[in-house]
C-alpha atoms as a PDB file:
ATOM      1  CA  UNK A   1     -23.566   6.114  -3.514  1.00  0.00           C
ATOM      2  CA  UNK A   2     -21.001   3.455  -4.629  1.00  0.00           C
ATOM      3  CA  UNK A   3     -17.952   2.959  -1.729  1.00  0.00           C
ATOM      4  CA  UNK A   4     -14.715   1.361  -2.707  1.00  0.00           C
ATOM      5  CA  UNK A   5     -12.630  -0.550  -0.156  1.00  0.00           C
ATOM      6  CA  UNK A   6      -8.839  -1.017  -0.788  1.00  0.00           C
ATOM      7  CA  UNK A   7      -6.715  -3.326   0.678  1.00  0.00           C
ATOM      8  CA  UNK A   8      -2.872  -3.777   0.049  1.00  0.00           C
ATOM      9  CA  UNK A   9      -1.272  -6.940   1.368  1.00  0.00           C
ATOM     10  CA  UNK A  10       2.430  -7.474   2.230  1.00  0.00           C
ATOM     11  CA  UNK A  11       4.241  -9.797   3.691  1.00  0.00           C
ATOM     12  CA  UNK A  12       7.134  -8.900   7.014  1.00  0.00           C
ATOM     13  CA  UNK A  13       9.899  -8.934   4.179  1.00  0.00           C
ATOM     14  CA  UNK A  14       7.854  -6.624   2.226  1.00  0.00           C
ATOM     15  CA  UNK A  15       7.261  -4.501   5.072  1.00  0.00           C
ATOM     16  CA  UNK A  16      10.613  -4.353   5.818  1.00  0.00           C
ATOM     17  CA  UNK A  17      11.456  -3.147   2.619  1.00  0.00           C
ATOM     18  CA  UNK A  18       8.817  -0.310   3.277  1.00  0.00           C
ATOM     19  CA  UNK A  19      10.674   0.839   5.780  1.00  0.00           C
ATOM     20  CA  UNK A  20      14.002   0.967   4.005  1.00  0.00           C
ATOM     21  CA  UNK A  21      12.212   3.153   1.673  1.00  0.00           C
ATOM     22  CA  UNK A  22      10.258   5.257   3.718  1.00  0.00           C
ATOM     23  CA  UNK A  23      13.861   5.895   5.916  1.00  0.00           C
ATOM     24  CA  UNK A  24      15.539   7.004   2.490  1.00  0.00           C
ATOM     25  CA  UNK A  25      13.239  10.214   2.958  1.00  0.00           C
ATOM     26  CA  UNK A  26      12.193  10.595   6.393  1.00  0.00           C
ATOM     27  CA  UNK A  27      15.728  10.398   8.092  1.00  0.00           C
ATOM     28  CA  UNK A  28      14.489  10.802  11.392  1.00  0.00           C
ATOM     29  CA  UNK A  29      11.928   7.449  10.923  1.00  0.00           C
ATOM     30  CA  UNK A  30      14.296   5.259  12.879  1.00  0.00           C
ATOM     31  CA  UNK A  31      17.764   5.141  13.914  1.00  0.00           C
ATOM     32  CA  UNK A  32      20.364   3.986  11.155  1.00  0.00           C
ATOM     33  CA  UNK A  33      20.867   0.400  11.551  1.00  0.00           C
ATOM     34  CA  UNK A  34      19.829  -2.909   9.939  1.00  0.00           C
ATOM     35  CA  UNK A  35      16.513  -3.872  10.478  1.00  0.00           C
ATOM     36  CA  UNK A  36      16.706  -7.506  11.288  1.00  0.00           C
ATOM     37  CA  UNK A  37      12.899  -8.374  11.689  1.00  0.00           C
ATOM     38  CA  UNK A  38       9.329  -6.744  12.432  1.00  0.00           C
ATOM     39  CA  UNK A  39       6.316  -7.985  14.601  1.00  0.00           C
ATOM     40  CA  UNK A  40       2.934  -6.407  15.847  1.00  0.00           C
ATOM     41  CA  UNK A  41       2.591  -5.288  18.956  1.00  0.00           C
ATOM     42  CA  UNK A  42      -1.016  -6.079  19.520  1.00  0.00           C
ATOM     43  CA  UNK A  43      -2.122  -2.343  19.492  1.00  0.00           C
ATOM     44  CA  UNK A  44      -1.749  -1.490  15.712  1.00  0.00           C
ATOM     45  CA  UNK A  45       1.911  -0.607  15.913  1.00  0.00           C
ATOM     46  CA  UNK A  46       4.695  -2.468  14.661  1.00  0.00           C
ATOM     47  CA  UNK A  47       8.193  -3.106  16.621  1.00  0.00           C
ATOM     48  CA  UNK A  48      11.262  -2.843  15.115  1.00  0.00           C
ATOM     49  CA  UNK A  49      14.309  -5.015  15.805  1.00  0.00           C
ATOM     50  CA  UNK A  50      17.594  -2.960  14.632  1.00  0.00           C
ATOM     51  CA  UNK A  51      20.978  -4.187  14.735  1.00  0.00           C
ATOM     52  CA  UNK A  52      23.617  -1.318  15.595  1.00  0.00           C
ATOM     53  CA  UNK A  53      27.607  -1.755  14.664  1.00  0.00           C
ATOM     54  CA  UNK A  54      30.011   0.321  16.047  1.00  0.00           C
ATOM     55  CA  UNK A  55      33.401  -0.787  15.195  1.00  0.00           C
ATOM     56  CA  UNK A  56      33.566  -4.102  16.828  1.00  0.00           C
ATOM     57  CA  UNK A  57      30.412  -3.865  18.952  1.00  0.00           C
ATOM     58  CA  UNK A  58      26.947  -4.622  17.952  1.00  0.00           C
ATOM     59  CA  UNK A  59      24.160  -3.878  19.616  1.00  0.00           C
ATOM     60  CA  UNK A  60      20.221  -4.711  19.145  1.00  0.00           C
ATOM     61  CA  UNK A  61      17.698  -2.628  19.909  1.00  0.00           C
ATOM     62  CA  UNK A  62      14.017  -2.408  19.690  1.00  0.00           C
ATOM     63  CA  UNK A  63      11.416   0.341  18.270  1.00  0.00           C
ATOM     64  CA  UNK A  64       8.064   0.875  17.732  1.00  0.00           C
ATOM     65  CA  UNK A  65       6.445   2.774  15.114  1.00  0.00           C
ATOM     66  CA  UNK A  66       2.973   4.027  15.518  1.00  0.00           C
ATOM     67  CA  UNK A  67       0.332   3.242  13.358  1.00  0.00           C
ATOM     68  CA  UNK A  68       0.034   7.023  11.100  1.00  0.00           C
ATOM     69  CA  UNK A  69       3.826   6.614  10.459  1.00  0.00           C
ATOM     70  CA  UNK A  70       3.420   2.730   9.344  1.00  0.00           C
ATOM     71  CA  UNK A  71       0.517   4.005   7.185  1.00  0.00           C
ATOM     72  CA  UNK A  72       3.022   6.368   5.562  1.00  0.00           C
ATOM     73  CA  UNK A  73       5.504   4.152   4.933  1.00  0.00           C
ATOM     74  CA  UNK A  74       3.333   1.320   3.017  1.00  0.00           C
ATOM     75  CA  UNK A  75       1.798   3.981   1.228  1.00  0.00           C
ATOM     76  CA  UNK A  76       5.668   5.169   0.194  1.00  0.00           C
ATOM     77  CA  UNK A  77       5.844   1.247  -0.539  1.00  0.00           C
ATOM     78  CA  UNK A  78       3.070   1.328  -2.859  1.00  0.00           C
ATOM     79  CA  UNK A  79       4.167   5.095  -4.779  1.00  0.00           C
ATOM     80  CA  UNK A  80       7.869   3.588  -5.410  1.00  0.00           C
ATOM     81  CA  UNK A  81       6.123  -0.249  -6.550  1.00  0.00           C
ATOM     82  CA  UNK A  82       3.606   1.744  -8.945  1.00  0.00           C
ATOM     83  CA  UNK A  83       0.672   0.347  -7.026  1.00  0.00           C
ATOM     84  CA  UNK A  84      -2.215   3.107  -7.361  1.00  0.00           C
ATOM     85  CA  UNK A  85      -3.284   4.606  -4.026  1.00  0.00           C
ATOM     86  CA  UNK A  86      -5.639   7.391  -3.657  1.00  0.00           C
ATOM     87  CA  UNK A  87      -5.256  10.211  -2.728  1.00  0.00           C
ATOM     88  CA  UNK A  88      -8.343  10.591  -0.760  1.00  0.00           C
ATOM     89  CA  UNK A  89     -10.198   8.380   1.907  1.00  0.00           C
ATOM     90  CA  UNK A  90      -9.701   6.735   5.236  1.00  0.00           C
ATOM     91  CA  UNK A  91      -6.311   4.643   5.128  1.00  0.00           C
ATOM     92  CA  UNK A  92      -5.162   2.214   8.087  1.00  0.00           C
ATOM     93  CA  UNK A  93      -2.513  -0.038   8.558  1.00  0.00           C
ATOM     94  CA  UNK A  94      -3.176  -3.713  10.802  1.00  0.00           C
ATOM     95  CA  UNK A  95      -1.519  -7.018  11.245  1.00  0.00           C
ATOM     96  CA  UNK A  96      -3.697 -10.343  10.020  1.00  0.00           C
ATOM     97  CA  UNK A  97      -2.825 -13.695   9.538  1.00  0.00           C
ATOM     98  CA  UNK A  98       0.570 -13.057   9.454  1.00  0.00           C
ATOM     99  CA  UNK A  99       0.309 -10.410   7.361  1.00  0.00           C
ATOM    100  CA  UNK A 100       0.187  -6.579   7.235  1.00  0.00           C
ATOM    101  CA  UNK A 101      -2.538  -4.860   5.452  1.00  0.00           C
ATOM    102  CA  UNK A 102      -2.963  -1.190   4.219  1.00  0.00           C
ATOM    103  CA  UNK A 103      -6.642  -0.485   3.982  1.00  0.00           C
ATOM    104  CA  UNK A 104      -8.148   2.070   2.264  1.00  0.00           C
ATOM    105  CA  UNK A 105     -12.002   3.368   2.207  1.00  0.00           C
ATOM    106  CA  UNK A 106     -13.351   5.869  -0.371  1.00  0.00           C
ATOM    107  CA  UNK A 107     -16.794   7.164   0.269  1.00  0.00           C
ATOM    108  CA  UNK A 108     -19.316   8.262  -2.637  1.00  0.00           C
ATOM    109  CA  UNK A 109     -18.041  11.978  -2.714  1.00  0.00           C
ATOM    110  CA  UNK A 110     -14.407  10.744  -2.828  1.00  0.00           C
ATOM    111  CA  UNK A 111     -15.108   8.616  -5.865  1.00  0.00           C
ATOM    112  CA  UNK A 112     -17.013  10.978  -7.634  1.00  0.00           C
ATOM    113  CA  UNK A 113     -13.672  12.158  -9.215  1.00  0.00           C
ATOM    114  CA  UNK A 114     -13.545   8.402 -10.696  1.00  0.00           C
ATOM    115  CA  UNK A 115     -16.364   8.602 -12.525  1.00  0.00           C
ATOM    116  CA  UNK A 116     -17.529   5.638 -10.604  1.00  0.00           C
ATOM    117  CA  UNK A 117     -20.630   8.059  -8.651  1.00  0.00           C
ATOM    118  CA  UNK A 118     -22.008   8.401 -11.802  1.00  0.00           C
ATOM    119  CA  UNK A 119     -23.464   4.740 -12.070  1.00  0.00           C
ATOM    120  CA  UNK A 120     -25.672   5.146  -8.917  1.00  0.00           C
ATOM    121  CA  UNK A 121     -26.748   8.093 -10.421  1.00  0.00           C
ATOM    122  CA  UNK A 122     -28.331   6.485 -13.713  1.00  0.00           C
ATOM    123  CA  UNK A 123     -25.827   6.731 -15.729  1.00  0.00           C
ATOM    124  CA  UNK A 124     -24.451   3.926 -17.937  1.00  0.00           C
ATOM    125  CA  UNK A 125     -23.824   0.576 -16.612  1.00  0.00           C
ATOM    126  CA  UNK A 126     -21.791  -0.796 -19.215  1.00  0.00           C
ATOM    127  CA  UNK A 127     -18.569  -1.502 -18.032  1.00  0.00           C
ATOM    128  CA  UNK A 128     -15.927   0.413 -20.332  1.00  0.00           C
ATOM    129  CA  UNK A 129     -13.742  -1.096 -22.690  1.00  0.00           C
ATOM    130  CA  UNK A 130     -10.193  -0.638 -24.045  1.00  0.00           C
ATOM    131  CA  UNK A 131     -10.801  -0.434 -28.222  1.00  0.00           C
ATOM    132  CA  UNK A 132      -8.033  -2.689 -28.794  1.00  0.00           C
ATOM    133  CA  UNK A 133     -10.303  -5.629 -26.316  1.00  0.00           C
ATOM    134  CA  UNK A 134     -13.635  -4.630 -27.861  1.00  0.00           C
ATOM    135  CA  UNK A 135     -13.397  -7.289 -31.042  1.00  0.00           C
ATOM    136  CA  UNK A 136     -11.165  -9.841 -29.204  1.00  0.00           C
ATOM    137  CA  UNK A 137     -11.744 -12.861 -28.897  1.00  0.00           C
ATOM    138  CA  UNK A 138     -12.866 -13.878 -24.836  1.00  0.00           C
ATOM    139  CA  UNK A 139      -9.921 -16.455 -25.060  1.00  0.00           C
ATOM    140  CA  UNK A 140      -7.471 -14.161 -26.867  1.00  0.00           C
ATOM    141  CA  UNK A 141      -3.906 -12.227 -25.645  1.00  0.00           C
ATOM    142  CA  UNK A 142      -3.985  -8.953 -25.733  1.00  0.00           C
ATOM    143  CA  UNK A 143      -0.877  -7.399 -24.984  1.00  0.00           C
ATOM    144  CA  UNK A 144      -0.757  -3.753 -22.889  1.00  0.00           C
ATOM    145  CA  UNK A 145       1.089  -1.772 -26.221  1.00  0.00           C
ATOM    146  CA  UNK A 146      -1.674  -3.281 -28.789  1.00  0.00           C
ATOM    147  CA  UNK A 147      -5.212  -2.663 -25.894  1.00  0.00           C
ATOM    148  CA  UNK A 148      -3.512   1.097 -25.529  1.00  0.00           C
ATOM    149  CA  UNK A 149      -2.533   0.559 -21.870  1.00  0.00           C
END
């Protein structure tokens, strides 16, 4: 059975514009403020520095989310930047190299909707083609309108 892994890289600015987003519809995500900067905390979570006015005071504080409520909001990220996501699988969120990474594994029964099982299972190997890209050149443009995309 064919497995897909998924991964979906942003960068801390990215990130924290996941978290604007996610806050739109999860009020209770983080306490209203501006988010000045994000870091890992070595466990999987991700702290929060917020900047709180009232009047003429400011205060900075500093939160952590845990890891299934990060996952949620980079998948929000992702719905609201029309990057696909599936529905189904394993989905976890981590910190590498400076950046943070939404990971994503489908198994062989949650592909099957895909159509992608069906190649371990003898069917055709040929990869499919858009009619529009089946006579064009390899060198060619194809726009999206003209390959029916």
């Amino acid at each position: 059975m064919p497995r897909e892994i998924r991964k979906i890289i942003l960068d801390d600015e990215e990130l924290v514009q996941a978290l604007l987003s996610y806050r739109r519809v999860r009020e209770d995500l983080l306490p209203p403020g501006q988010i000045l900067g994000v870091k890992p905390d070595g466990k999987g979570d991700v702290v929060i520095d917020i900047e709180f006015k009232f009047g003429p005071n400011e205060r900075r504080d500093l939160f952590t989310l845990k890891n299934p409520k990060l996952v949620d909001a980079l998948i929000r990220f992702c719905i609201e930047n029309n990057i696909v996501v599936p529905r189904q699988g394993k989905r976890a969120a981590h910190h590498q190299n400076g950046f943070w990474i939404l990971e994503m594994h489908l198994s062989g029964e949650e592909l099957e909707h895909t159509g992608l099982a069906r190649v371990a299972d003898g069917a055709s190997r040929e990869p499919l083609k858009s009619p529009a890209l089946a006579d064009a050149p390899l060198n060619a443009t194809v726009s999206r309108r003209s390959a029916g995309i």
